[in-house]
N, C-alpha and C. Protein backbone atom coordinates (compact mmCIF):
# COMPACT_ATOMS: atom_id res chain seq x y z
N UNK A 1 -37.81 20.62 -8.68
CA UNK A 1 -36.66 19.76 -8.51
C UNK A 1 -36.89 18.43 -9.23
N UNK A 2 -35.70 17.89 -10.10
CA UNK A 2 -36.04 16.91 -10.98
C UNK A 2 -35.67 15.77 -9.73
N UNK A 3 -36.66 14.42 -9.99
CA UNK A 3 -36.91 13.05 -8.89
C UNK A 3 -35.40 12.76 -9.58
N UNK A 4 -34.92 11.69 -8.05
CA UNK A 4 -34.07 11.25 -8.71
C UNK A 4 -34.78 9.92 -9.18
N UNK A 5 -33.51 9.06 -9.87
CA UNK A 5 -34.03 7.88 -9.91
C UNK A 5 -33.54 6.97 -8.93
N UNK A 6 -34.11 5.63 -8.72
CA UNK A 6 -34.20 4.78 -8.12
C UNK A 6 -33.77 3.31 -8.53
N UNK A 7 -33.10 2.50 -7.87
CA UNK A 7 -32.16 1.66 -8.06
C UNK A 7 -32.27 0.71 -6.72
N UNK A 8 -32.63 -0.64 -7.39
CA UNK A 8 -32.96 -1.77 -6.63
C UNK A 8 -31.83 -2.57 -6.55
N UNK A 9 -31.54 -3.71 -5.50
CA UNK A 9 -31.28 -4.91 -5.71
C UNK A 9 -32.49 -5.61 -5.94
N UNK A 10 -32.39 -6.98 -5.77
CA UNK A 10 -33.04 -7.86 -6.24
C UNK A 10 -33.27 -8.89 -5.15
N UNK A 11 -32.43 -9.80 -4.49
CA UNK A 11 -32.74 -10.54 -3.05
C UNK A 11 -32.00 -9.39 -1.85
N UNK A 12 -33.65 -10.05 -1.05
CA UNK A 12 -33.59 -9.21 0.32
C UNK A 12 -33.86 -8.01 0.06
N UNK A 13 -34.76 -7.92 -1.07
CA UNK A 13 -35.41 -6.58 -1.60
C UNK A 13 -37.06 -6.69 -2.01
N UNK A 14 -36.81 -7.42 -3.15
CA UNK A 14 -37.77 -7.65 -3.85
C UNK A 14 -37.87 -9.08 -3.93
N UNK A 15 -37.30 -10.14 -3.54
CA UNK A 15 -37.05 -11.78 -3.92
C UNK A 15 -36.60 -11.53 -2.33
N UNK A 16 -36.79 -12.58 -1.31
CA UNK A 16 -36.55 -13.53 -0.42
C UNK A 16 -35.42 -14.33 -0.63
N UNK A 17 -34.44 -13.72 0.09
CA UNK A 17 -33.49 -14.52 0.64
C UNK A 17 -33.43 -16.30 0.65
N UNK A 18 -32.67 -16.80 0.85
CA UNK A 18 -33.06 -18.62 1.15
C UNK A 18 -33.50 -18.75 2.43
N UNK A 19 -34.20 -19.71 2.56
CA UNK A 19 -35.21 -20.11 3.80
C UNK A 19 -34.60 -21.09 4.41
N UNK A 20 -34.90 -21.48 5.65
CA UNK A 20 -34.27 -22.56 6.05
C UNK A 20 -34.14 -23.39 5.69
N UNK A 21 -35.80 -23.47 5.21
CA UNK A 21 -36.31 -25.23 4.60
C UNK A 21 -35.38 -25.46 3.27
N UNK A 22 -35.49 -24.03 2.25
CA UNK A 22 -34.24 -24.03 1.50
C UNK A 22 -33.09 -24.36 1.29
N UNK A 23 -32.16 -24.25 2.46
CA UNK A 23 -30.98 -24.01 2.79
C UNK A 23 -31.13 -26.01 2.97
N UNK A 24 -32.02 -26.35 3.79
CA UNK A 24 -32.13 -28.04 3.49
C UNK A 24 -32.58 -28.71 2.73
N UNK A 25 -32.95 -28.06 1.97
CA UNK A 25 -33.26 -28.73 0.31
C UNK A 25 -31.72 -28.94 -0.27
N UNK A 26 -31.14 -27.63 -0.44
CA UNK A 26 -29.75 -27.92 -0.72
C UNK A 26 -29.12 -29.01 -0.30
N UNK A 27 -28.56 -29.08 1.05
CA UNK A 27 -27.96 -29.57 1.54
C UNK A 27 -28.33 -31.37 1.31
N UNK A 28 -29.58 -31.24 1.24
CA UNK A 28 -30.02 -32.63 1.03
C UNK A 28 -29.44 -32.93 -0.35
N UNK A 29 -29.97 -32.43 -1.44
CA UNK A 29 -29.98 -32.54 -2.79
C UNK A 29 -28.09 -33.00 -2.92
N UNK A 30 -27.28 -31.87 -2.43
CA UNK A 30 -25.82 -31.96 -2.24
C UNK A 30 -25.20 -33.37 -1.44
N UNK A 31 -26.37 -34.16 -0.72
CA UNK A 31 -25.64 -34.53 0.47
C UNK A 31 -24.51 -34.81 1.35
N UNK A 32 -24.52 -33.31 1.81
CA UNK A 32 -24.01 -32.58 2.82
C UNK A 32 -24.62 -32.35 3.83
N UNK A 33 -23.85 -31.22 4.49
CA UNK A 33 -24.38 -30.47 6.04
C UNK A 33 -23.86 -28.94 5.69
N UNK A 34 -23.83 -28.50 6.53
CA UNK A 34 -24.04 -27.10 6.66
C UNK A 34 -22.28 -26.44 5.89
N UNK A 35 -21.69 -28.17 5.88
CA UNK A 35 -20.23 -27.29 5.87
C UNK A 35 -19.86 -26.79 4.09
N UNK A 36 -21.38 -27.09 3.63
CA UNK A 36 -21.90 -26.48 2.21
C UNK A 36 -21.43 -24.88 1.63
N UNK A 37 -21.71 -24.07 3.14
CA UNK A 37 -22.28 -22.47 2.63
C UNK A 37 -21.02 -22.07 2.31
N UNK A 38 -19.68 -22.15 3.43
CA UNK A 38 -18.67 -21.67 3.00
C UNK A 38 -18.35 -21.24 1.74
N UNK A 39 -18.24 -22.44 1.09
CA UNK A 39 -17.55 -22.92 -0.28
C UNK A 39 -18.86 -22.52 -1.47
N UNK A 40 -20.22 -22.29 -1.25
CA UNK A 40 -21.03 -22.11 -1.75
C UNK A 40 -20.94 -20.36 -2.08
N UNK A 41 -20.20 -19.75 -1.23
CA UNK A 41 -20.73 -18.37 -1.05
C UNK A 41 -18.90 -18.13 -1.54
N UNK A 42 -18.26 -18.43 -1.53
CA UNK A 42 -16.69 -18.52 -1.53
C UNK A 42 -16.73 -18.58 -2.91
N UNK A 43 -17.35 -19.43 -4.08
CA UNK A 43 -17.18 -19.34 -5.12
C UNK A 43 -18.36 -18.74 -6.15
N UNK A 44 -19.11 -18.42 -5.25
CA UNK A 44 -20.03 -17.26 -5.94
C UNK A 44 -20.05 -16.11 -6.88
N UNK A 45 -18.89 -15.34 -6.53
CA UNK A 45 -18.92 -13.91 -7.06
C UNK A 45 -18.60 -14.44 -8.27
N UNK A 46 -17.49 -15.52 -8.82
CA UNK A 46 -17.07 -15.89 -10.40
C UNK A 46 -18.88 -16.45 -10.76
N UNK A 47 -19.18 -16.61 -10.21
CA UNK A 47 -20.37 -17.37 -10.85
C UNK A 47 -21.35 -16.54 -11.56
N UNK A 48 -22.00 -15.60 -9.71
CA UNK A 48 -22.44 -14.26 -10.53
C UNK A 48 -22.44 -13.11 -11.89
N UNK A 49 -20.97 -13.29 -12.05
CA UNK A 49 -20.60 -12.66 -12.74
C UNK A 49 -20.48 -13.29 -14.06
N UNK A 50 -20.78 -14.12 -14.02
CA UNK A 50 -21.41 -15.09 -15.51
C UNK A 50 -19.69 -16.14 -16.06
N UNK A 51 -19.12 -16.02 -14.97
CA UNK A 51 -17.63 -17.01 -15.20
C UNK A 51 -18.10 -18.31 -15.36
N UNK A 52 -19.11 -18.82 -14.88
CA UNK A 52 -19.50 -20.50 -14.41
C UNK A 52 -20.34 -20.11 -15.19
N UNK A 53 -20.79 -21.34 -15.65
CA UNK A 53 -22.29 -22.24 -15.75
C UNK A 53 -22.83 -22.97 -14.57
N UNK A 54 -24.24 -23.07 -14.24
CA UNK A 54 -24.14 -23.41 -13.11
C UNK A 54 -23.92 -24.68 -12.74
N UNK A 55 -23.42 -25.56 -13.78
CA UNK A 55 -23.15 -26.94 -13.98
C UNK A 55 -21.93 -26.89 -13.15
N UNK A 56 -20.95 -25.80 -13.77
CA UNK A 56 -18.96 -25.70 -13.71
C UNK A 56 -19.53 -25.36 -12.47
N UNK A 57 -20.10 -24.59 -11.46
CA UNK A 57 -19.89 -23.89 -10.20
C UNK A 57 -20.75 -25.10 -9.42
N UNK A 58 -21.61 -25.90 -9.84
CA UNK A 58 -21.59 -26.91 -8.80
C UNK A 58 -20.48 -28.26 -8.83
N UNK A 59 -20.15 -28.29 -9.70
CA UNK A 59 -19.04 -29.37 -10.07
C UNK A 59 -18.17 -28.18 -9.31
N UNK A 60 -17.53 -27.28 -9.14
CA UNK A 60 -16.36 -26.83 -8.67
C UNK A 60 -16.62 -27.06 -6.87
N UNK A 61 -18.17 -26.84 -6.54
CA UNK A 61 -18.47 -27.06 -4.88
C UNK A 61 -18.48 -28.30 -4.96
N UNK A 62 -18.68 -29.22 -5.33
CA UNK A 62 -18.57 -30.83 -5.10
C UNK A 62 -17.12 -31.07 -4.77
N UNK A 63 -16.33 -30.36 -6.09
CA UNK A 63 -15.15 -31.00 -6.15
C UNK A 63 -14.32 -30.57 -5.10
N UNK A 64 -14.65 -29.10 -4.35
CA UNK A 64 -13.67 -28.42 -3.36
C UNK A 64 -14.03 -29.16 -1.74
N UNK A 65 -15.78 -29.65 -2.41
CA UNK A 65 -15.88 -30.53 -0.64
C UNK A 65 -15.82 -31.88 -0.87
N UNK A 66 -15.01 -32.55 -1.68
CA UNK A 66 -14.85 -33.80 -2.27
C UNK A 66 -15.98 -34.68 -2.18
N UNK A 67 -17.37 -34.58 -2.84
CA UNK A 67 -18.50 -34.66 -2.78
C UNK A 67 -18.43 -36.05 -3.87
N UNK A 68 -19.10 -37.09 -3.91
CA UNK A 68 -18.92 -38.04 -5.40
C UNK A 68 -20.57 -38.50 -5.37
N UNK A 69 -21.10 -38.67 -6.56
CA UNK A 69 -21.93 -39.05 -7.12
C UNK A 69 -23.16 -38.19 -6.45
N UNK A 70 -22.84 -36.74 -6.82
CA UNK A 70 -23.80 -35.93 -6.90
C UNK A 70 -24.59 -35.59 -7.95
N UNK A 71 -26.19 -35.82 -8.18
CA UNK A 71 -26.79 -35.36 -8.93
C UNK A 71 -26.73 -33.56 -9.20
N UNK A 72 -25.74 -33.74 -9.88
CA UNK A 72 -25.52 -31.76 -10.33
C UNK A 72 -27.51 -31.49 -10.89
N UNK A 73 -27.83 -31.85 -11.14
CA UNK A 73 -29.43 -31.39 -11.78
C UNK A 73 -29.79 -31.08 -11.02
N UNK A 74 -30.63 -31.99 -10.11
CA UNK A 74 -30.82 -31.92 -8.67
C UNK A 74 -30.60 -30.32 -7.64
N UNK A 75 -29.09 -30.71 -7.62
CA UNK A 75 -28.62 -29.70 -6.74
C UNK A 75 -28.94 -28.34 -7.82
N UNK A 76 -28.69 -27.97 -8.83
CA UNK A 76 -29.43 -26.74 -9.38
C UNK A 76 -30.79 -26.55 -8.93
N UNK A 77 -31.41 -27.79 -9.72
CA UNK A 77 -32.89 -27.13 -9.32
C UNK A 77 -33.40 -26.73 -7.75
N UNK A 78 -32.59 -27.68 -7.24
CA UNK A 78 -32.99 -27.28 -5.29
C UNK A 78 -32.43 -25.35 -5.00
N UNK A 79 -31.25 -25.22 -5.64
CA UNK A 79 -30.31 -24.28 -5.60
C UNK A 79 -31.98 -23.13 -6.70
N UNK A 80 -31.97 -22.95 -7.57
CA UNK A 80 -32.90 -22.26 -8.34
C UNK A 80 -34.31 -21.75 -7.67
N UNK A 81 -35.06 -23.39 -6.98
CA UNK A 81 -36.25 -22.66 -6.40
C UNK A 81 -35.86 -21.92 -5.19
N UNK A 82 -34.88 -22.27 -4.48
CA UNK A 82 -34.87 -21.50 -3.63
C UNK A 82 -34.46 -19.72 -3.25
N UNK A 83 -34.23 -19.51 -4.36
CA UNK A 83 -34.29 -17.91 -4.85
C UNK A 83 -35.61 -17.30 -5.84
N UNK A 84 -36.61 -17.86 -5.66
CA UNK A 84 -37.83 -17.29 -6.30
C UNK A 84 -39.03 -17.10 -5.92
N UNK A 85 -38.78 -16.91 -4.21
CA UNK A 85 -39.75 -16.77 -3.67
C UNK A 85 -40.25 -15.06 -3.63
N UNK A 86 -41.22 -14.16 -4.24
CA UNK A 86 -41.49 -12.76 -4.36
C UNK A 86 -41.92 -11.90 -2.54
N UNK A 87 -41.34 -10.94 -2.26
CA UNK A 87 -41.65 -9.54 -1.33
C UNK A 87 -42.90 -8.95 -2.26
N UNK A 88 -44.16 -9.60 -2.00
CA UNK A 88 -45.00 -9.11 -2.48
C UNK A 88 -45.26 -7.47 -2.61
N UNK A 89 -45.26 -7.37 -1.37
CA UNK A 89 -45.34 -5.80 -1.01
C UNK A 89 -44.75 -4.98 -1.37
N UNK A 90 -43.18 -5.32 -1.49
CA UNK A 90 -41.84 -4.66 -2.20
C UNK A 90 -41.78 -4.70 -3.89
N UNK A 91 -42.81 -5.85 -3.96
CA UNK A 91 -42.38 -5.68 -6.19
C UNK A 91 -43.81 -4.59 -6.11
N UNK A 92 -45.29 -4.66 -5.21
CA UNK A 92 -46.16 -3.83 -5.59
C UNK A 92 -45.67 -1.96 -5.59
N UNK A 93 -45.10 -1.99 -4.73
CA UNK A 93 -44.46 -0.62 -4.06
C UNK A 93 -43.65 -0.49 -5.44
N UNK A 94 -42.99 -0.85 -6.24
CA UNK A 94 -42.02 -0.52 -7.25
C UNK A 94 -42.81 -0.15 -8.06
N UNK A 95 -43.99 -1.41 -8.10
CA UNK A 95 -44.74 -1.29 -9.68
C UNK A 95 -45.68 0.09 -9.30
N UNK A 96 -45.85 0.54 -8.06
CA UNK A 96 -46.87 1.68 -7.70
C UNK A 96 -45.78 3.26 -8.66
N UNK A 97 -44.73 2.63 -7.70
CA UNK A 97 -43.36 3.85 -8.30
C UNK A 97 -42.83 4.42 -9.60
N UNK A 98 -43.19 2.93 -10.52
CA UNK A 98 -43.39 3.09 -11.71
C UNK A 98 -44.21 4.05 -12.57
N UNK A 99 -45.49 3.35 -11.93
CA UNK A 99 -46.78 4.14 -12.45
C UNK A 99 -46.83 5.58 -11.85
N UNK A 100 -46.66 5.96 -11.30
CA UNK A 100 -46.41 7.18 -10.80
C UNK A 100 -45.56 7.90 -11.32
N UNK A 101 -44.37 7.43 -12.29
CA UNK A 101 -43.39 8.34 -12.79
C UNK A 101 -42.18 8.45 -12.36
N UNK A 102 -41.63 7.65 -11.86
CA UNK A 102 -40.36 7.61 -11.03
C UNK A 102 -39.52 6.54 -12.41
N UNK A 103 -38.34 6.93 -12.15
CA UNK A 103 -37.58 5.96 -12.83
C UNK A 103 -36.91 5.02 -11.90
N UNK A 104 -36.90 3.90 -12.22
CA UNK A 104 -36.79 2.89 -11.18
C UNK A 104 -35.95 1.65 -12.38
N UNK A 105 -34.75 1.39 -11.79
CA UNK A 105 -34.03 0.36 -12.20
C UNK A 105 -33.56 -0.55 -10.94
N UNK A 106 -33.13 -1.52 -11.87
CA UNK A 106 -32.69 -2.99 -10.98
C UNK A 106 -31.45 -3.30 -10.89
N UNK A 107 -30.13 -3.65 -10.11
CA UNK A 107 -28.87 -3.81 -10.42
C UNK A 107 -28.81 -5.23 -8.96
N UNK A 108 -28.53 -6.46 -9.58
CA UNK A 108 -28.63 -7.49 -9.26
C UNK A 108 -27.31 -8.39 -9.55
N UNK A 109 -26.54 -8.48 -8.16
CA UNK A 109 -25.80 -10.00 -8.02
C UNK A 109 -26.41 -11.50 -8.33
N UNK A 110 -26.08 -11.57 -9.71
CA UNK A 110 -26.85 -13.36 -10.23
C UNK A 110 -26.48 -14.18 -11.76
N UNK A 111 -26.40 -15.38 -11.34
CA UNK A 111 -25.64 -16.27 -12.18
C UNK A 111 -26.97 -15.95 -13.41
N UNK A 112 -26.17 -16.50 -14.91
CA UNK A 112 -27.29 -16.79 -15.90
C UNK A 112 -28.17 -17.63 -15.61
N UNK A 113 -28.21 -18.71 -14.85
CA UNK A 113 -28.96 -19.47 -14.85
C UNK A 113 -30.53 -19.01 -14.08
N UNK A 114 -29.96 -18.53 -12.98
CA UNK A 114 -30.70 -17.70 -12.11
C UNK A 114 -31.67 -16.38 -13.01
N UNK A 115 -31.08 -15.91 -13.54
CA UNK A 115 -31.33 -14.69 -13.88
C UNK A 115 -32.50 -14.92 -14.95
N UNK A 116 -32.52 -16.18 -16.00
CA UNK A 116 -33.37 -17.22 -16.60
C UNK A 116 -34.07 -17.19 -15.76
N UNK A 117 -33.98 -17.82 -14.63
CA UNK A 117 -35.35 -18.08 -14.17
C UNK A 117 -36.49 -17.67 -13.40
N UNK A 118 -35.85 -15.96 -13.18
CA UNK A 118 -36.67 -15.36 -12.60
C UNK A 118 -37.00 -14.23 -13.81
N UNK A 119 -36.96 -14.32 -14.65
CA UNK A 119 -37.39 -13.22 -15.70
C UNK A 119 -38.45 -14.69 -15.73
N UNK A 120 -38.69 -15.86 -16.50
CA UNK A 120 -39.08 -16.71 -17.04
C UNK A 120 -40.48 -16.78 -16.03
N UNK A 121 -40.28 -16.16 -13.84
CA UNK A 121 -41.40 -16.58 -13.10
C UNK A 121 -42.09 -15.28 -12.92
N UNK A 122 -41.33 -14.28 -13.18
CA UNK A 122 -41.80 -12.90 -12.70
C UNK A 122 -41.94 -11.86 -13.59
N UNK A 123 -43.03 -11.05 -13.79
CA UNK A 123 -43.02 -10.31 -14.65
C UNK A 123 -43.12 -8.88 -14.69
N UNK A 124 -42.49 -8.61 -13.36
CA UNK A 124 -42.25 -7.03 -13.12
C UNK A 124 -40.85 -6.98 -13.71
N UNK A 125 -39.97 -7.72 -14.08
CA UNK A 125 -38.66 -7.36 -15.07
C UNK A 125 -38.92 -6.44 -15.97
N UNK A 126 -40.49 -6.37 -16.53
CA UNK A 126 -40.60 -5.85 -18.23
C UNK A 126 -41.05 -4.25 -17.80
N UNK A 127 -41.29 -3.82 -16.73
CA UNK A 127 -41.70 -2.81 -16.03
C UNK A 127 -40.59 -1.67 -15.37
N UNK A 128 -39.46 -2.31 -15.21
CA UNK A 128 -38.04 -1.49 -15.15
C UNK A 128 -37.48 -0.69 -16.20
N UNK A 129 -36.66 0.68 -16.35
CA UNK A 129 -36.31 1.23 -17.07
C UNK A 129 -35.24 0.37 -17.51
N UNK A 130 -34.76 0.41 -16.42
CA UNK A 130 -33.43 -0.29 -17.01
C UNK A 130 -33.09 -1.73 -15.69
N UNK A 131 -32.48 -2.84 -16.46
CA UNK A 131 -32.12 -4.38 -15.97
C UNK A 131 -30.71 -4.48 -15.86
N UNK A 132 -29.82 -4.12 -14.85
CA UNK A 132 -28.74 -5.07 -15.09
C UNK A 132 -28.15 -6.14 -14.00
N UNK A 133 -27.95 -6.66 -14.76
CA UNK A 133 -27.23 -7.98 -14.10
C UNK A 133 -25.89 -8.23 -13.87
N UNK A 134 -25.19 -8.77 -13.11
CA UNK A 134 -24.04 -8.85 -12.86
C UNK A 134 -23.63 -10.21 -14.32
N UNK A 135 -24.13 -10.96 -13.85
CA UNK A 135 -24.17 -11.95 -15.24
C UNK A 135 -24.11 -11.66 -16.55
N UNK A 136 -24.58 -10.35 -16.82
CA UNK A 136 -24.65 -9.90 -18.08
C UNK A 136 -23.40 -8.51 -18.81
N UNK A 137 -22.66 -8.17 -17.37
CA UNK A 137 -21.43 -7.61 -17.66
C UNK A 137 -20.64 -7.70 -16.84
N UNK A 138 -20.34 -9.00 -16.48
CA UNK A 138 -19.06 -9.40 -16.21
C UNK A 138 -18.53 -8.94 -14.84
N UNK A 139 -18.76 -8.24 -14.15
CA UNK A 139 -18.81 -7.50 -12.93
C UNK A 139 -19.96 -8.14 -11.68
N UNK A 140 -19.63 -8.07 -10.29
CA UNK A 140 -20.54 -7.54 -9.58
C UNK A 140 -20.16 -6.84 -8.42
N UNK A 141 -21.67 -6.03 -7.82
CA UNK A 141 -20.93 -5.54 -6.79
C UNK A 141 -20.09 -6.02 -5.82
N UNK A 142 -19.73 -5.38 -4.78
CA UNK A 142 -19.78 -3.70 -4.92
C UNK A 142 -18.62 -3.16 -6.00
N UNK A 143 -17.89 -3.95 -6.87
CA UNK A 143 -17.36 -3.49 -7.98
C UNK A 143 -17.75 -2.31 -8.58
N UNK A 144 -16.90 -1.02 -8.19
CA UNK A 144 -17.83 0.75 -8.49
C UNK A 144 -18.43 0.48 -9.92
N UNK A 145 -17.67 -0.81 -11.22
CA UNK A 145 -18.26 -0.48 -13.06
C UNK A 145 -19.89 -1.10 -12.40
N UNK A 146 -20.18 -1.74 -11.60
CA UNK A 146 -21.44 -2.48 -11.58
C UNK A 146 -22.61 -1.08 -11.10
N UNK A 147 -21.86 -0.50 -10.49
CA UNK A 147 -22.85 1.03 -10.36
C UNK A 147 -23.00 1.73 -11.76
N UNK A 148 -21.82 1.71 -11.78
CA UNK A 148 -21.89 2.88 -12.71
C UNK A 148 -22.84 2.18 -13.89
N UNK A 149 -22.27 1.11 -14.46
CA UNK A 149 -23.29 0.76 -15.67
C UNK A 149 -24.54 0.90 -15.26
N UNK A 150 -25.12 0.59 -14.23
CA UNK A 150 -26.99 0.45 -13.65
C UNK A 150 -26.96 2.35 -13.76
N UNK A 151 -26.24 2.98 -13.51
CA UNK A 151 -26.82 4.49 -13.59
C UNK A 151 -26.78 4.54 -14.81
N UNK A 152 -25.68 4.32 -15.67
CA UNK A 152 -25.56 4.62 -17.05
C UNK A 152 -27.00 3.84 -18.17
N UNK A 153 -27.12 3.12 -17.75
CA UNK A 153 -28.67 2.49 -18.02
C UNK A 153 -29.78 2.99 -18.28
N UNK A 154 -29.84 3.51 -17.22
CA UNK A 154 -31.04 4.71 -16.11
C UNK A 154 -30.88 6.00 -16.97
N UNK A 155 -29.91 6.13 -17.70
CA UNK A 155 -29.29 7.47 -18.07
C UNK A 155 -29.50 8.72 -16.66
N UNK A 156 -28.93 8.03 -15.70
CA UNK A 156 -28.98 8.98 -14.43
C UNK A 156 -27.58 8.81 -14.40
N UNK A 157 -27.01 10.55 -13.64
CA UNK A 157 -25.67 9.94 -12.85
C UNK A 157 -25.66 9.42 -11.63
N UNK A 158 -24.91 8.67 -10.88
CA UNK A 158 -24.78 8.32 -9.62
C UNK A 158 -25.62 9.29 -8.12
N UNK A 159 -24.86 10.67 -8.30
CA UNK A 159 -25.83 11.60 -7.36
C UNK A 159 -26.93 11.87 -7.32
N UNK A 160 -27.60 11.21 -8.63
CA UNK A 160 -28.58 12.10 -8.82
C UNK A 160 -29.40 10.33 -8.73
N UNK A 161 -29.00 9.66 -7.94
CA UNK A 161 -29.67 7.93 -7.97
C UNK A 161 -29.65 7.21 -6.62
N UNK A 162 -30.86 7.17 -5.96
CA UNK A 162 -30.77 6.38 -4.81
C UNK A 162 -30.91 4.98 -4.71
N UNK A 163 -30.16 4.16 -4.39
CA UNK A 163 -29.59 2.94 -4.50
C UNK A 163 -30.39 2.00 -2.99
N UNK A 164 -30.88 0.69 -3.15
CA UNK A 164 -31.19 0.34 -1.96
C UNK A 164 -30.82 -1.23 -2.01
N UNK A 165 -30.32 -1.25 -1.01
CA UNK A 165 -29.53 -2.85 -1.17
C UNK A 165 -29.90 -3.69 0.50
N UNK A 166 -29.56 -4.99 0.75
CA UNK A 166 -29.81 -5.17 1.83
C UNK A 166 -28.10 -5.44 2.60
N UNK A 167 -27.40 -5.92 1.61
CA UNK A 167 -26.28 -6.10 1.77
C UNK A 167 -25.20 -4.77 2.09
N UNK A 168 -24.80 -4.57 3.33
CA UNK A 168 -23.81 -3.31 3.85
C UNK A 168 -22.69 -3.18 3.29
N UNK A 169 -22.01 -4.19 2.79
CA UNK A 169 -21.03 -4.26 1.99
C UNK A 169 -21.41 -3.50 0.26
N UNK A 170 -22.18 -4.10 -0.19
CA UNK A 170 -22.79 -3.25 -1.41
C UNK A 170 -23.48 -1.99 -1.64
N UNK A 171 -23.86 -1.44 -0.37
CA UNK A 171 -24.56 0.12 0.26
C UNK A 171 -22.75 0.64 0.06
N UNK A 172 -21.75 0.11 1.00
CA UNK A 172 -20.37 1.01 0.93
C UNK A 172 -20.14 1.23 -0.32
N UNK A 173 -20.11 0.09 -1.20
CA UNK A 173 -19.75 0.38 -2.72
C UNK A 173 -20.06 1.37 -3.46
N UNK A 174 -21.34 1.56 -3.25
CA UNK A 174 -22.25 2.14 -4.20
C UNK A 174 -22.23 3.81 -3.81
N UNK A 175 -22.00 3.88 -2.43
CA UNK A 175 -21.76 5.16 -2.19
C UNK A 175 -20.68 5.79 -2.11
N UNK A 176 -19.26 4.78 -2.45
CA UNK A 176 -18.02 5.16 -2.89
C UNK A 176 -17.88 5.40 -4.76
N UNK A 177 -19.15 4.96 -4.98
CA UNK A 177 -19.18 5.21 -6.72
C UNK A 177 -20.22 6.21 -6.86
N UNK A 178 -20.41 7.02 -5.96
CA UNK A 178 -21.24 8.16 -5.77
C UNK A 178 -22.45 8.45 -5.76
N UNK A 179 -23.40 7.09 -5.66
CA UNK A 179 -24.51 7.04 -5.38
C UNK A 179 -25.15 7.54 -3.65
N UNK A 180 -26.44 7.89 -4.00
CA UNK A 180 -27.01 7.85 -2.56
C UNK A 180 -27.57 6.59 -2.05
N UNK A 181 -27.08 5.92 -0.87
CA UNK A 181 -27.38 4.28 -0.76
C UNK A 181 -27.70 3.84 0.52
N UNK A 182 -28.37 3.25 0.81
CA UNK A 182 -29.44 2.88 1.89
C UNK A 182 -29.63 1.43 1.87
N UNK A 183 -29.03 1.09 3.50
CA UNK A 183 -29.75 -0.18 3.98
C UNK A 183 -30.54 -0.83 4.10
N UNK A 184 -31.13 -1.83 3.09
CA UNK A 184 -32.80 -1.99 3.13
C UNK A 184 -32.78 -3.04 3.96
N UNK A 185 -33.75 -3.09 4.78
CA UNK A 185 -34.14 -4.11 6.08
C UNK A 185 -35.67 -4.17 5.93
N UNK A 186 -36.70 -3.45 5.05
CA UNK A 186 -37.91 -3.57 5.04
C UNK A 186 -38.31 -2.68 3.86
N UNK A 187 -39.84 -2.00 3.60
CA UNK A 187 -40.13 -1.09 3.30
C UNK A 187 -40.17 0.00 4.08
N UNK A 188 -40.09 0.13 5.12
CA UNK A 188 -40.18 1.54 5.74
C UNK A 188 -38.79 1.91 5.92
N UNK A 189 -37.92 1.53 5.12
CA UNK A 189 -36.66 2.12 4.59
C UNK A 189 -36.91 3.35 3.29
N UNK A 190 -37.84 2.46 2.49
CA UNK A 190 -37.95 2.95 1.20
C UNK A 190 -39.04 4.27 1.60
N UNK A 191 -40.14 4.25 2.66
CA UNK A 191 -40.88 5.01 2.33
C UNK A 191 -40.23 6.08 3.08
N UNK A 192 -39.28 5.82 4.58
CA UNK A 192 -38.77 6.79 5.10
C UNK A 192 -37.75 7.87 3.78
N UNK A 193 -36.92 7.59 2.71
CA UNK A 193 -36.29 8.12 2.30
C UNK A 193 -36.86 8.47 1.17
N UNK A 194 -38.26 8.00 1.00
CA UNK A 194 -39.11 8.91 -0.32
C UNK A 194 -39.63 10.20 0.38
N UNK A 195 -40.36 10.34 1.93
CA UNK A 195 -40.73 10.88 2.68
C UNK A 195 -39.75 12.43 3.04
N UNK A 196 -38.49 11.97 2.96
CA UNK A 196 -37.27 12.68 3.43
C UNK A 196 -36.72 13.73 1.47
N UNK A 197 -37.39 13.17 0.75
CA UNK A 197 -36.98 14.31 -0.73
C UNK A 197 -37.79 15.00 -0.19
């Protein structure tokens, strides 16, 4: 029986989510309060999808929480480190998957700027069959073209590609674009459903 291949996200996978202390770096850098995330997460998906620069998408959150004399630099760089923290365990487990013969791709919700700067800190990027980014075609999930291109990548079809995301909303997507797709909450997600071929 031919393996299928394998298909990552990227945060809450392999990259760490924002941290608290994170989440107040922002807020500081912005100075704001919490009433930040809304409008932060509200104008995201254009961003992801490579519509903004991350200049235009913090100038657009300033301007929607009528914010004045914000250091936009600042608020990037606070905004940047706080998505580059590595799931040690989770990039070793890939790079093990690799070496072993598995085909293993990446399909990732993330602005250009972002996407710079974790190729630039991390160097299991060069170790994937295939990279795509939402930033880099215009799409993201759970948008079904954002599957399909990461299989088409892979040169896998969808059925024949297990998908692991942390986000439930992007697991529905992906398995309405005919992938096999799984809730990741840890590694013993990943090893239960390698265990289960």
């Amino acid at each position: 029986m031919t393996r299928p291949a394998l298909l990552f996200d990227l945060y809450g996978v392999l990259l760490h989510m924002q941290s608290d202390r994170d989440i107040a770096a922002i807020e500081q850098a912005a100075g704001t309060d919490g009433r930040l995330w809304p409008v932060y997460w509200q104008l995201r998906p254009a961003f992801d999808a490579g519509q903004l620069s991350a200049e235009q998408y913090w100038r657009a959150v300033c301007d929607r929480l009528e914010l004045d004399h914000v250091d936009i630099d600042r608020v990037i760089s606070a905004d940047t480190a706080s998505w580059l923290r590595p799931d040690d365990e989770m990039i070793g487990a890939v790079r093990d998957l690799i070496d072993g013969g598995w085909t293993v791709g990446l399909l990732s919700n993330i602005p250009h700027f972002l996407a710079d700067a974790v190729k630039a800190e991390f160097d299991f990027f060069t170790r994937f069959h295939a990279v795509t980014m939402s930033c880099d075609i215009g799409v993201a999930k759970p948008d079904p073209r954002a599957y399909t291109t990461a299989t088409d990548a892979l040169h896998s079809q969808p059925e024949h590609t297990i998908f692991f995301d942390d986000s439930p909303p992007n697991v529905d997507g992906a398995r309405k674009a005919g992938l096999q797709a799984h809730v990741f909450t840890g590694k013993h997600v990943l090893d239960r459903v390698l265990d289960e071929l």
